[in-house]
Protein backbone atom coordinates (compact mmCIF):
# COMPACT_ATOMS: atom_id res chain seq x y z
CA UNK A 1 -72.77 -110.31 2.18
CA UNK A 2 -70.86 -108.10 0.44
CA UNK A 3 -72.59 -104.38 1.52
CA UNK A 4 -75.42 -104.93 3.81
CA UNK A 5 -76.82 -101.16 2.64
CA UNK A 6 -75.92 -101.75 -1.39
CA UNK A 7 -79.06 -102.40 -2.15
CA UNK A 8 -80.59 -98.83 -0.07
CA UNK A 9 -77.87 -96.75 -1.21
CA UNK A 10 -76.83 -97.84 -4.58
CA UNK A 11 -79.03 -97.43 -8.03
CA UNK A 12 -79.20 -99.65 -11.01
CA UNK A 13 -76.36 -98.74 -13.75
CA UNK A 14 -76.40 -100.25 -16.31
CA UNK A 15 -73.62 -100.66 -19.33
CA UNK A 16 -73.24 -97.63 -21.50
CA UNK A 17 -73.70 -97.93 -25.39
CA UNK A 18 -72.77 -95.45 -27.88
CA UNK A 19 -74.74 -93.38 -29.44
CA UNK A 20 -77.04 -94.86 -32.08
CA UNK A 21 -75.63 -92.21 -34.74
CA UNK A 22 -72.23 -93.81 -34.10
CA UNK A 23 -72.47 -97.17 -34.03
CA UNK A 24 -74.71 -97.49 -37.12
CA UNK A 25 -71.43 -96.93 -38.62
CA UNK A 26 -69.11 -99.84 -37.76
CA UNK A 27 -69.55 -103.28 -36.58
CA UNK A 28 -68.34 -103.33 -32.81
CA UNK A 29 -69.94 -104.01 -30.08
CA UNK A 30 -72.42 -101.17 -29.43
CA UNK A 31 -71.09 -100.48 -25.54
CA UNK A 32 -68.66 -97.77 -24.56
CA UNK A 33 -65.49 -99.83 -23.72
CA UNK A 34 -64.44 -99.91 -20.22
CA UNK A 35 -67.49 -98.07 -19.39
CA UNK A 36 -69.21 -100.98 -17.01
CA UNK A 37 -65.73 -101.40 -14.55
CA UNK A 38 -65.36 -98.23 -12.62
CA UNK A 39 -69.41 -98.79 -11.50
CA UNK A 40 -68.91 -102.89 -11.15
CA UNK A 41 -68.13 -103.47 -7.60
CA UNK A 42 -70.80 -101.37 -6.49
CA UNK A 43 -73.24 -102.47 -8.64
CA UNK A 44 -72.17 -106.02 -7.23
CA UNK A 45 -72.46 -104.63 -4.21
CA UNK A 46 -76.07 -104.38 -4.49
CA UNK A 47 -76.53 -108.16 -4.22
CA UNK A 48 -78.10 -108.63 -0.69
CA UNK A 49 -77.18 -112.69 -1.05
CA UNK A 50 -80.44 -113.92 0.09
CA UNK A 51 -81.18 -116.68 2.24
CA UNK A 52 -82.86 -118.37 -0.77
CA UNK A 53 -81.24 -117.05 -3.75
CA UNK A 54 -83.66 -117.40 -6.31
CA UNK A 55 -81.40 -116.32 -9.49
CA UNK A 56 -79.77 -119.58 -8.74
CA UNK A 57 -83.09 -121.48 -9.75
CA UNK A 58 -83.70 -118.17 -12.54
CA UNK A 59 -80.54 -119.31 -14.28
CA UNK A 60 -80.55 -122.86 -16.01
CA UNK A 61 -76.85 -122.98 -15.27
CA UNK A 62 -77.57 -122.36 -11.57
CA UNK A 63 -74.70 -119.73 -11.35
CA UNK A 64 -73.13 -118.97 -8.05
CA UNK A 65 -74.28 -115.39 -8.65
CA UNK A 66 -74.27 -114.08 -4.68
CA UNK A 67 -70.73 -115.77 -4.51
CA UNK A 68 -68.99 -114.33 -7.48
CA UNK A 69 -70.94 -110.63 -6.70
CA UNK A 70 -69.57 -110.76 -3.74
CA UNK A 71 -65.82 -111.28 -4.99
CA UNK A 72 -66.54 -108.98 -7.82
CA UNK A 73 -67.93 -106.12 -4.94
CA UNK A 74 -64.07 -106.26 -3.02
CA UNK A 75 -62.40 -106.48 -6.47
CA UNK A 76 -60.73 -109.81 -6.01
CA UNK A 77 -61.60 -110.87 -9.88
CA UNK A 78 -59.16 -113.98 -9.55
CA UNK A 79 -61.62 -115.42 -7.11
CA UNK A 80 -64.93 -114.04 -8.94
CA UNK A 81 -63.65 -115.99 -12.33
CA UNK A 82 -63.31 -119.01 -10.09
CA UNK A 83 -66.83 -119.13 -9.01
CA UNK A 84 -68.01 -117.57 -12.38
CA UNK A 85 -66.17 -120.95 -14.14
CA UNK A 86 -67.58 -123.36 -12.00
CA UNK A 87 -70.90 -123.54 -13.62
CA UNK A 88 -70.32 -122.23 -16.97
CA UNK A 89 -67.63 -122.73 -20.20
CA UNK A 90 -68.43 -119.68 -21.64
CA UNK A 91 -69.33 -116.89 -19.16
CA UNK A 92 -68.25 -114.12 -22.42
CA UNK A 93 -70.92 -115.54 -24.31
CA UNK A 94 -73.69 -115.47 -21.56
CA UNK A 95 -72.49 -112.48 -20.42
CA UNK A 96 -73.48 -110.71 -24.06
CA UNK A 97 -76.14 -112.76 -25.26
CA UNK A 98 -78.59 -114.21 -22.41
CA UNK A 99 -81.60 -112.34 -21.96
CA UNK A 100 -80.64 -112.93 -17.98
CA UNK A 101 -83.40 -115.45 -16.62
CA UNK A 102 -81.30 -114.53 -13.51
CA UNK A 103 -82.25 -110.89 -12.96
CA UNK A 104 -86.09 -111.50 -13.57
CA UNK A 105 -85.53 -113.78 -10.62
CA UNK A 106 -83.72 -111.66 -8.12
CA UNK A 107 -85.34 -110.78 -4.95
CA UNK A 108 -84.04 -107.19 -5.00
CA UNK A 109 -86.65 -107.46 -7.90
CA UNK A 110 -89.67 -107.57 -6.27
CA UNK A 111 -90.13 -104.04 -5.43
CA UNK A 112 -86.32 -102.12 -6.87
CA UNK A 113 -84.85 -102.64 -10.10
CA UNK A 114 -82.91 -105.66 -10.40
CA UNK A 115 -79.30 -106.58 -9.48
CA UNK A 116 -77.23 -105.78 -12.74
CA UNK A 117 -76.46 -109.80 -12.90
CA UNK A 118 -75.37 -110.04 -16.51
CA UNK A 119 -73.55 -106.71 -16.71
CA UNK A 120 -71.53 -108.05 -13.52
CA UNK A 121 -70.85 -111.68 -15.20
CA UNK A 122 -69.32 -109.87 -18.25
CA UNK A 123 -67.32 -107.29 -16.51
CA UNK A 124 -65.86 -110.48 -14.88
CA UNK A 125 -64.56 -113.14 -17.54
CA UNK A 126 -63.39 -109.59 -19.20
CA UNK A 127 -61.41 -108.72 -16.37
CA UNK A 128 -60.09 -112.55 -16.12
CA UNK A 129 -58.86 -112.87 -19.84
CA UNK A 130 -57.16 -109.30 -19.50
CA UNK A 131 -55.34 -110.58 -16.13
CA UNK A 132 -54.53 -113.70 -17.65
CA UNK A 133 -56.39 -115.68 -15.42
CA UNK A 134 -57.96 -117.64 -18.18
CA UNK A 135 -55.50 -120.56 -19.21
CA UNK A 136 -55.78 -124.21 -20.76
CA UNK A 137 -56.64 -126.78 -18.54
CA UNK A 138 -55.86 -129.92 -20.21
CA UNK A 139 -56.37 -133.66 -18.51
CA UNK A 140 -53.88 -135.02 -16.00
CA UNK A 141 -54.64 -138.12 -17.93
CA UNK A 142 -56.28 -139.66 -20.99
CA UNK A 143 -58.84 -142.41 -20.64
CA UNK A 144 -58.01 -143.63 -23.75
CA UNK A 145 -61.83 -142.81 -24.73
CA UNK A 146 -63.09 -141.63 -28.13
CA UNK A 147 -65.91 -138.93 -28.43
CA UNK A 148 -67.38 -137.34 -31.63
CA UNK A 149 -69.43 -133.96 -30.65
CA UNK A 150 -71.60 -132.93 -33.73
CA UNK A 151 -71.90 -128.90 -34.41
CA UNK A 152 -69.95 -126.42 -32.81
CA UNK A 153 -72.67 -123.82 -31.07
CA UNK A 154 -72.78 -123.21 -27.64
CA UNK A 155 -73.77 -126.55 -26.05
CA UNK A 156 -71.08 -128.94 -28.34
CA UNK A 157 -68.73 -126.11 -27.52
CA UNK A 158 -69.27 -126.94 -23.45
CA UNK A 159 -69.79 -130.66 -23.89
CA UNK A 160 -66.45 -130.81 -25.80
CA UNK A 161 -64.47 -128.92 -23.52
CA UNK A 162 -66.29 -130.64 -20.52
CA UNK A 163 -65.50 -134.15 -22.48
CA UNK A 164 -61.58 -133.46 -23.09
CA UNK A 165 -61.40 -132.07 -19.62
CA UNK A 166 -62.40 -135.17 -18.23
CA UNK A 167 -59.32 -136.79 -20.48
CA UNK A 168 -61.21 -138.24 -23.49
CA UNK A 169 -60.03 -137.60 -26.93
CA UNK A 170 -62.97 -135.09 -28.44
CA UNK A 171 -63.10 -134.35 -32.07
CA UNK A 172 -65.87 -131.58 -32.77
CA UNK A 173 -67.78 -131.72 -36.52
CA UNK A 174 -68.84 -127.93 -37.83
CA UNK A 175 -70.53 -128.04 -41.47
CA UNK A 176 -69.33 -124.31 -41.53
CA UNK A 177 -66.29 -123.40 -42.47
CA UNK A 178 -65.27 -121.98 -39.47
CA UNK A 179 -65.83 -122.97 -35.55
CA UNK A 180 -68.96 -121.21 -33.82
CA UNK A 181 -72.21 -122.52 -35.03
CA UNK A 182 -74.87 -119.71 -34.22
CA UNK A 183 -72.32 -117.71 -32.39
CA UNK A 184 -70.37 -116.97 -35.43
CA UNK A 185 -73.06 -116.68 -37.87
CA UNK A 186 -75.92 -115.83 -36.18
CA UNK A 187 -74.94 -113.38 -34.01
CA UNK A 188 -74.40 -110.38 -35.44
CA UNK A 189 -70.69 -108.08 -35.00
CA UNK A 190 -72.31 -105.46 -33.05
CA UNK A 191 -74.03 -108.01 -29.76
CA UNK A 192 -70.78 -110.07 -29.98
CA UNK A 193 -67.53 -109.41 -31.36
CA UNK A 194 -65.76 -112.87 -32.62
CA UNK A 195 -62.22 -112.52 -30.95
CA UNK A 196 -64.66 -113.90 -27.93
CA UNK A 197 -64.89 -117.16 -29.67
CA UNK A 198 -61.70 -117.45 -31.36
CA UNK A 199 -60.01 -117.27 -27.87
CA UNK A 200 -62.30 -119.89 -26.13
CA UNK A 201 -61.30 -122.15 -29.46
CA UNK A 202 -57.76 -121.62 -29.28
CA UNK A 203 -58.17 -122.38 -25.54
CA UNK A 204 -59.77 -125.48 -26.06
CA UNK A 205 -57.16 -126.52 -28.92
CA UNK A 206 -54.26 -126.01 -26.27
CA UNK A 207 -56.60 -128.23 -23.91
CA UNK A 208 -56.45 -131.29 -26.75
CA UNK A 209 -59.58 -130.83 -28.63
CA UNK A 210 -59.80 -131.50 -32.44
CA UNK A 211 -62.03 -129.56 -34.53
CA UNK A 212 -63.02 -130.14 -38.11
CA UNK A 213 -64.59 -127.97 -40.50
CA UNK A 214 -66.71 -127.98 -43.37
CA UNK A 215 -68.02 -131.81 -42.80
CA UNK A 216 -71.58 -132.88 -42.53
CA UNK A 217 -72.48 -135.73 -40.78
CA UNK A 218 -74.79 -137.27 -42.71
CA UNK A 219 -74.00 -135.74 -46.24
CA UNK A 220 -70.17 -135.77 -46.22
CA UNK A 221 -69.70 -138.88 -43.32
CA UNK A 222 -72.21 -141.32 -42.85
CA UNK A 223 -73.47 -141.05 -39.18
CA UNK A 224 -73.22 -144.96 -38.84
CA UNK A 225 -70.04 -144.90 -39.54
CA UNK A 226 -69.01 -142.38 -37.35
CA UNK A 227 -71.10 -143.87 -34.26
CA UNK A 228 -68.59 -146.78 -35.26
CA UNK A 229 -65.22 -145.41 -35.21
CA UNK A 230 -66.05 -143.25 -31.91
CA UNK A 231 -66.72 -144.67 -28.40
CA UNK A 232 -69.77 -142.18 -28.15
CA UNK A 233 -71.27 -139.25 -30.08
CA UNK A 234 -72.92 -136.04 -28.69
CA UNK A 235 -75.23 -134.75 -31.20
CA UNK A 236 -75.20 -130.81 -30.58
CA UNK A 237 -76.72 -129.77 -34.32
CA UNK A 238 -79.26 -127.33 -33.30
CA UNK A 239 -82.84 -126.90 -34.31
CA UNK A 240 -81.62 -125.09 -37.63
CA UNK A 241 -85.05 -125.34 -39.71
CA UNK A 242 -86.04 -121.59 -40.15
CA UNK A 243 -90.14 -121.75 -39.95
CA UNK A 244 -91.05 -120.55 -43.17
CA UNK A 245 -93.97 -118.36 -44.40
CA UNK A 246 -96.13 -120.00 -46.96
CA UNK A 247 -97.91 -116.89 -48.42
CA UNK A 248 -98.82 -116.18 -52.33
CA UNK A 249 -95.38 -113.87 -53.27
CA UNK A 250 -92.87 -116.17 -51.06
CA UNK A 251 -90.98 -117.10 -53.99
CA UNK A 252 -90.69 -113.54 -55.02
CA UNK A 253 -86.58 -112.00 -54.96
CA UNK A 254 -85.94 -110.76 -51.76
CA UNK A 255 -87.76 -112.85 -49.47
CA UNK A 256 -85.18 -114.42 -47.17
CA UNK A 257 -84.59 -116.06 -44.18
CA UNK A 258 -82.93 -114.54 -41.39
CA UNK A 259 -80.31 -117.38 -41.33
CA UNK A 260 -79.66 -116.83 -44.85
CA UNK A 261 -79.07 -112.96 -43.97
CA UNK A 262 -77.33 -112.65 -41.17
CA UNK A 263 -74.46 -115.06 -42.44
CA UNK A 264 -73.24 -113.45 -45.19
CA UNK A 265 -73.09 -110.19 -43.21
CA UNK A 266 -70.59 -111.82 -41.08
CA UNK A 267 -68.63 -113.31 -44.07
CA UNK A 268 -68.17 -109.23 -45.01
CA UNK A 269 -66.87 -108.81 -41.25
CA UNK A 270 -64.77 -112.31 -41.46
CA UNK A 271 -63.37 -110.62 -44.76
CA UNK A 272 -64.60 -113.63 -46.60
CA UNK A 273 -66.63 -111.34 -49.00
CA UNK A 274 -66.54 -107.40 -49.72
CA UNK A 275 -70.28 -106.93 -49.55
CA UNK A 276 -73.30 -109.07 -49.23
CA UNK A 277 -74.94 -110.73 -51.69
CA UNK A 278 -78.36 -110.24 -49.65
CA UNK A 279 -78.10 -106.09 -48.25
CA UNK A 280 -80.33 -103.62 -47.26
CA UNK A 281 -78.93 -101.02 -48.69
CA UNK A 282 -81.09 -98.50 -50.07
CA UNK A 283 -84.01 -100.56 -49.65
CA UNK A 284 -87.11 -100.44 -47.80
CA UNK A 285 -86.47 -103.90 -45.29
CA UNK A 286 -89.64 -105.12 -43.53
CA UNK A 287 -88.47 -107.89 -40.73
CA UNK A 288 -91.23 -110.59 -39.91
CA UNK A 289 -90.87 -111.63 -36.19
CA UNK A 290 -90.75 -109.43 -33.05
CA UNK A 291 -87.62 -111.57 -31.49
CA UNK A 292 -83.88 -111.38 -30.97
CA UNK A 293 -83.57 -113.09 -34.61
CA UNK A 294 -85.81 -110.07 -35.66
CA UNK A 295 -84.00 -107.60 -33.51
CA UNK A 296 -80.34 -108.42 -35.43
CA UNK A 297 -81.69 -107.83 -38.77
CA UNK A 298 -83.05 -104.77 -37.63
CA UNK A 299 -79.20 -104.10 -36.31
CA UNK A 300 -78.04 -105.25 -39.42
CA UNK A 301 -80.43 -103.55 -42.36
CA UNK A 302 -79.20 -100.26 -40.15
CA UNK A 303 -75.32 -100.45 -40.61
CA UNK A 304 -76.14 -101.41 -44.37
CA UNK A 305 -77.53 -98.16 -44.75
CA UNK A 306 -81.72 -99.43 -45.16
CA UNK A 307 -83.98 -96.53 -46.61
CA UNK A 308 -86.31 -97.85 -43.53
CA UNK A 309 -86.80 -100.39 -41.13
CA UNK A 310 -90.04 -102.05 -40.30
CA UNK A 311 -90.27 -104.98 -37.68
CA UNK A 312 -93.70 -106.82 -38.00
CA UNK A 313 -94.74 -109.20 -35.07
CA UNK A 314 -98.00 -110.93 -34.98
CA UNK A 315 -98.58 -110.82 -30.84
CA UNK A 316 -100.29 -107.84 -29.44
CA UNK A 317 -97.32 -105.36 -27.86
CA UNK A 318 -96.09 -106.50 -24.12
CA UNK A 319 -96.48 -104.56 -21.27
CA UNK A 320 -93.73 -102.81 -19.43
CA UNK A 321 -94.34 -104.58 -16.16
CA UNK A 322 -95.45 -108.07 -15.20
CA UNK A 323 -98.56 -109.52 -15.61
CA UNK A 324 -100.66 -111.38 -13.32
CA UNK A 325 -99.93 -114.41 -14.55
CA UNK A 326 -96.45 -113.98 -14.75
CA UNK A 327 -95.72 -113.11 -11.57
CA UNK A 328 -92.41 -113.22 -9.67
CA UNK A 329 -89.69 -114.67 -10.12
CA UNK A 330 -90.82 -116.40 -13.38
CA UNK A 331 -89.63 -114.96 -16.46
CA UNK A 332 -92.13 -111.85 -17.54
CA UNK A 333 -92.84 -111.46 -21.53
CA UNK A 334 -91.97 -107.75 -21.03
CA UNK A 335 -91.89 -104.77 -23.32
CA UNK A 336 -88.19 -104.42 -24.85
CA UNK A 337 -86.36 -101.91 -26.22
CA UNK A 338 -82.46 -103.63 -27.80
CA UNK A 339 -79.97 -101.52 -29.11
CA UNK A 340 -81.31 -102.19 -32.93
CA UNK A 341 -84.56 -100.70 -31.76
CA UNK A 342 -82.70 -97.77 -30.16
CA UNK A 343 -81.16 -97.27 -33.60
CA UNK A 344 -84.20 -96.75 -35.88
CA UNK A 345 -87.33 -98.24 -37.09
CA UNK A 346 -90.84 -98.69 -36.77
CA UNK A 347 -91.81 -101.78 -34.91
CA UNK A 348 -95.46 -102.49 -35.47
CA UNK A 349 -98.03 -104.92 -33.48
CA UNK A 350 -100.46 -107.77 -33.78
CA UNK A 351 -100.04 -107.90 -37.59
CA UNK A 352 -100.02 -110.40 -39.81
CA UNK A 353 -98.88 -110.94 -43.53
CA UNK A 354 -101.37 -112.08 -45.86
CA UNK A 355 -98.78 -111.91 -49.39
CA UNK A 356 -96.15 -110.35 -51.22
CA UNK A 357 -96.19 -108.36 -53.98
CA UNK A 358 -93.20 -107.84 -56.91
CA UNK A 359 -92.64 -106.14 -59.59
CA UNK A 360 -92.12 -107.61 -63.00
CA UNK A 361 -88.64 -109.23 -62.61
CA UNK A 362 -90.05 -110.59 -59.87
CA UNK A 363 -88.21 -108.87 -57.24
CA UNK A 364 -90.40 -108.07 -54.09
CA UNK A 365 -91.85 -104.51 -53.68
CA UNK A 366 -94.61 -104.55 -51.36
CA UNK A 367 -95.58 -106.40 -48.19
CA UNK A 368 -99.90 -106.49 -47.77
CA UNK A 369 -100.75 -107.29 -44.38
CA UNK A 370 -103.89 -106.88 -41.69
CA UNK A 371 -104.19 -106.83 -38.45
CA UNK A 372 -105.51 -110.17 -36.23
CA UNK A 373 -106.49 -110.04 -32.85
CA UNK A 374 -107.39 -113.14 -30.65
CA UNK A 375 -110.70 -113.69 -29.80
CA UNK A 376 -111.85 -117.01 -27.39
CA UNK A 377 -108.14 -118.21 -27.67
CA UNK A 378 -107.95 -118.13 -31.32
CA UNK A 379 -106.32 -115.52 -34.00
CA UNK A 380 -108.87 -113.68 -36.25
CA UNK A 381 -108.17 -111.06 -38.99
CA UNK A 382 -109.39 -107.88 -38.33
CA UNK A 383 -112.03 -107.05 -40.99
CA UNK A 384 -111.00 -103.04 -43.13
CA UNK A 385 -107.66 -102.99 -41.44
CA UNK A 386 -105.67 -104.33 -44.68
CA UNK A 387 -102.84 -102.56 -46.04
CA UNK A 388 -99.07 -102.77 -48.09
CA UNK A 389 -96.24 -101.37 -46.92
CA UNK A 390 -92.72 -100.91 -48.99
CA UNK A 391 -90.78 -103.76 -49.21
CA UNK A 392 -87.90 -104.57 -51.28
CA UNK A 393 -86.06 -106.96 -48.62
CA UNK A 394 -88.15 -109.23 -46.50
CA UNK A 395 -86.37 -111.44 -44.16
CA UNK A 396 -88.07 -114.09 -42.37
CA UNK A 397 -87.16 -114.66 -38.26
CA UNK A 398 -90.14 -116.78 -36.96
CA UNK A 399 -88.26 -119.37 -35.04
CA UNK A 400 -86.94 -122.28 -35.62
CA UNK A 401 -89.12 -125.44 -36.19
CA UNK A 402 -86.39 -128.46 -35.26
CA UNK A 403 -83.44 -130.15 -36.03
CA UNK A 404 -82.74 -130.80 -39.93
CA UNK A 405 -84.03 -133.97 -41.20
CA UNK A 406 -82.72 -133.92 -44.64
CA UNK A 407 -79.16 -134.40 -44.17
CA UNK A 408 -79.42 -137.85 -43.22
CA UNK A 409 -78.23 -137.48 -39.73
CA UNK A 410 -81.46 -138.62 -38.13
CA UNK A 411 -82.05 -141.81 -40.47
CA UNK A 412 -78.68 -142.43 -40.77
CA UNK A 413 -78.44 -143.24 -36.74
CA UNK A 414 -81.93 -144.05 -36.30
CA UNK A 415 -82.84 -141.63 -33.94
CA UNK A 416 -86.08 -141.77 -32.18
CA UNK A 417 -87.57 -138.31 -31.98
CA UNK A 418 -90.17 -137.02 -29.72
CA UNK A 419 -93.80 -135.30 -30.53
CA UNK A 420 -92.28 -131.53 -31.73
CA UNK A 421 -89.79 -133.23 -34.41
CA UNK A 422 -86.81 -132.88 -31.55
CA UNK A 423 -84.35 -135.72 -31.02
CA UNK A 424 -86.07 -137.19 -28.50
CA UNK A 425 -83.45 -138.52 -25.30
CA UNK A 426 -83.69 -139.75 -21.44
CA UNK A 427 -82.21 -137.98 -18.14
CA UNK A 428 -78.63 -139.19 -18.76
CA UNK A 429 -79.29 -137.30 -22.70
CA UNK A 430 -79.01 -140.77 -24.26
CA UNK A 431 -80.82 -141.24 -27.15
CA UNK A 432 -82.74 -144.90 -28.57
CA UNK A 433 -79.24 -145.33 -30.23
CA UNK A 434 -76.28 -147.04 -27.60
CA UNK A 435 -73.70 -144.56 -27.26
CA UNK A 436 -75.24 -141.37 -28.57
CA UNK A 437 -76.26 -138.18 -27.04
CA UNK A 438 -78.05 -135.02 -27.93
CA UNK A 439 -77.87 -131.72 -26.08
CA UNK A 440 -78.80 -128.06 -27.05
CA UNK A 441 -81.80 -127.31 -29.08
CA UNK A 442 -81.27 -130.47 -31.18
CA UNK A 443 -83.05 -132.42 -28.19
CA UNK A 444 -84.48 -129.40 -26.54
CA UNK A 445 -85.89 -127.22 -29.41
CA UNK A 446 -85.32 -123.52 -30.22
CA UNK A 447 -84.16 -121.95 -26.48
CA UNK A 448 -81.61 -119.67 -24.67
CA UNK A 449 -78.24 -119.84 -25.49
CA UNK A 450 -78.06 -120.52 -21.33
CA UNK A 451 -80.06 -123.30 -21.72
CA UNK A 452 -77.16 -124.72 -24.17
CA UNK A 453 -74.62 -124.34 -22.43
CA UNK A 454 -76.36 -125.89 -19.26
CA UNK A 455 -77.65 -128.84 -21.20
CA UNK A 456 -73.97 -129.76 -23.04
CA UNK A 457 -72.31 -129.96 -19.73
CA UNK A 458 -75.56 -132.34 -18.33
CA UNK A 459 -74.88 -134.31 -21.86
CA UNK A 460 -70.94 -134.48 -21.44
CA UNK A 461 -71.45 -136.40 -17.88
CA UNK A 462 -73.92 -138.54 -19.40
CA UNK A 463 -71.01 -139.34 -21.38
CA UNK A 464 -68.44 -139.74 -19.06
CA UNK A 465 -70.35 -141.79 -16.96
CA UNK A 466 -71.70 -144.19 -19.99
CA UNK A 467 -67.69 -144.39 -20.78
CA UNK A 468 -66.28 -144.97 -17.87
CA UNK A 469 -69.03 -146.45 -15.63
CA UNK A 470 -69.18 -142.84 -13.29
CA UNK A 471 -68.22 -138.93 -13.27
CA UNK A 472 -67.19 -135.84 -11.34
CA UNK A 473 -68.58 -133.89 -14.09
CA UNK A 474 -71.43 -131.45 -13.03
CA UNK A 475 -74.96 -132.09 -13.97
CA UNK A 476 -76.67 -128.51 -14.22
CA UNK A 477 -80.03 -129.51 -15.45
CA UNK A 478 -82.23 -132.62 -16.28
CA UNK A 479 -83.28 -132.39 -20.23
CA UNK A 480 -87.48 -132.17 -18.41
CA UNK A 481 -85.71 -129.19 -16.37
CA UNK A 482 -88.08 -125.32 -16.71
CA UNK A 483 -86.46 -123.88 -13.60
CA UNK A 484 -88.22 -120.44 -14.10
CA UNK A 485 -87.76 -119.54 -17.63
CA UNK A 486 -90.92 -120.42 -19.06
């Protein structure tokens, strides 16, 4: 235990951001930088390691969190990376983007604010790539093995690296035209700068990965073919169909999906374009969906200089604390306040859109909506509570509804799915077809970039060990895994 009194005489401190008035002005990351290291160790030193440590179970990963706090609380960040490495590729991308499963979990919880978990995981891997303890680790040997790894998010991202670690040869397949999936064109700038991936790719280059860009299986290669000139295929696609919103005025100019937003924003920052075709500027941008989605438009209509911002979501507002039914350590539906919502806007409750309205170029002007309540488990309009609001940029961030069947990919293999449209697989991640795999949200459905992550290392030893007849690859999680996220 790293300070048996951190806990009594330590607060939570959490990472400083900049202030809102500044930020709305670039594109970096909204913390201060180097603001989280000089409180680190003692904010590690919080951790009271528990006898059952139940942000093990909390994160899908199953982090060594009390082990690499502890390291982290006498400074020795050689050792902390270690641990930190042990259970996940990509502790940079966690570190920024996991809504920390881990921390609603922590026993210091129960009664005190939580152990700053994520703030200590990124303060880490930072510390380890600016010590240069972050280096390729290429195989010893090569089995000689072939593996094709389909989309480049998070969880082909680990299953590649976990693959060519284990000496296979791993070529990854990104339709985009660069390496990243979500990360890079989902994720806005401001929660994730993108020197974080471009290191991790150039890392995994030097480790003997392939990558290639701007193919899709199933439009550009047939996914029979491929299954036949590879040994095995992971299938790490995500579940990339935006749910859409079939009211009268959907077809009207400026009704978007987030995915088709967010993008091009990050084309502007790539340098790929000089401003977006889609923009909020000067426009009155209503946002459909209370979620993270939701929350980087928000981010995004802001540093494009929106007129206003207006974030509809159709469930009543959270509470701050837990409810009885979600009671600890599960993961509370809480009340919460990003940095977007720190920046500006009106975020507005148990709503829901009944249509559009445009003008006569049929560009969309106003949003009409009413608000619902649920009565005996089911949603109900309340009756006199209609109204429009301005909107002359409407994007859509609902969720996700599966993996895309269009391309080709599904038929082409003859994949089996399961009852939610989700390529449906068994505890080793195999699917129906002999020799491929699925992992992320392809298989899973819309989740936590954790969960990713977890589930493409569980996939890659699937594949090692359907290659090679057994592995020393880690298994995080089974594909029926919940730990204590739901």
């Amino acid at each position: 235990m790293a300070d048996p009194k951190g806990f009594l005489t330590t607060g939570r401190e959490v990472a400083k951001t900049r202030p809102a008035g500044e930020r709305v002005k670039d594109w970096n990351e909204v913390y201060v930088p180097g603001s989280l290291l000089p409180i680190i160790s003692k904010q590690a030193g919080r951790c009271m390691d528990c006898g059952i440590p139940f942000c093990h179970n909390g994160c899908p990963l199953g982090n060594l969190i009390p082990e690499w706090n502890d390291y982290a609380y006498r400074e020795d960040w050689a050792a902390a990376s270690e641990r930190l490495h042990a259970t996940n590729n990509f502790p940079e991308f966690t570190g920024r983007l996991c809504p920390a499963p881990c921390e609603s979990a922590c026993v210091l919880g129960i009664n005190q604010p939580a152990v700053t978990i994520k703030n200590v995981e990124v303060s880490i891997i930072d510390k380890a790539w600016g010590n240069g303890d972050v280096t390729p680790q290429p195989p010893e040997r090569l089995s000689g093995k072939t593996v094709a790894v389909i989309g480049s998010g998070p969880a082909g991202l680990a299953a590649a690296q976990q693959l060519t670690r284990a000496g296979h040869t791993v070529a990854v397949y990104e339709r985009a035209d660069r390496i990243g999936g979500l990360l890079r064109y989902g994720i806005p700038e401001f929660k994730m700068e993108k020197v974080h991936i471009n290191r991790r790719i150039e890392q995994m280059r030097a480790e003997g990965t392939k990558f290639r860009t701007e193919v899709e299986i199933g439009r550009d290669i047939d996914a029979a073919k491929l299954r036949r000139r590879y040994d095995a295929v992971v299938i790490a696609a995500g579940a990339t169909v935006s749910r859409d919103l079939p009211v009268p005025g959907r077809e009207l100019n400026g009704v978007h999906f987030a995915m088709e937003y967010l993008p091009l924003a990050n084309k502007v920052q790539e340098g790929d374009l000089t401003v977006s075709p889609i923009t909020a500027e000067g426009k009155h941008v209503v946002v459909i969906g209370g979620g993270d989605t939701g929350a980087d438009c928000v981010g995004t209509a802001h540093r494009q200089g929106a007129a206003s911002v207006t974030q509809l979501e159709i469930m009543p507002k959270p509470g701050e604390e837990r409810n009885a039914n979600q009671p600890w350590p599960t993961f509370p539906m809480l009340y919460k306040v990003t940095s977007a919502h720190e920046e500006g806007g009106e975020r507005v409750y148990s709503v829901s859109t009944t249509h559009f309205e445009g003008d006569e170029d049929g560009n969309v002007q106003f949003l009409h909506l009413v608000e619902v309540e649920f009565k005996d488990g089911k949603l109900e309009q309340k009756p006199g509570t209609e109204r429009k609001i301005p909107a002359q940029l409407v994007t859509l961030a609902m969720g996700f509804t599966g993996t895309d069947q269009e391309n080709g990919l599904v038929q082409q293999f003859g994949l089996e799915l399961d009852a939610r449209g989700n390529v449906s697989r068994d505890a080793e991640y195999a699917t129906n077809v002999d020799g491929v795999f699925v992992a992320g949200d392809a298989g899973r459905g819309q989740s936590l970039i954790v969960w990713a992550i977890a589930e493409g290392r569980s996939a890659a030893r699937g594949v090692d060990r359907f290659l090679t007849g057994a592995s020393e690859l880690p298994a995080p999680v089974k594909p029926t895994d919940r730990a204590l996220t739901v």
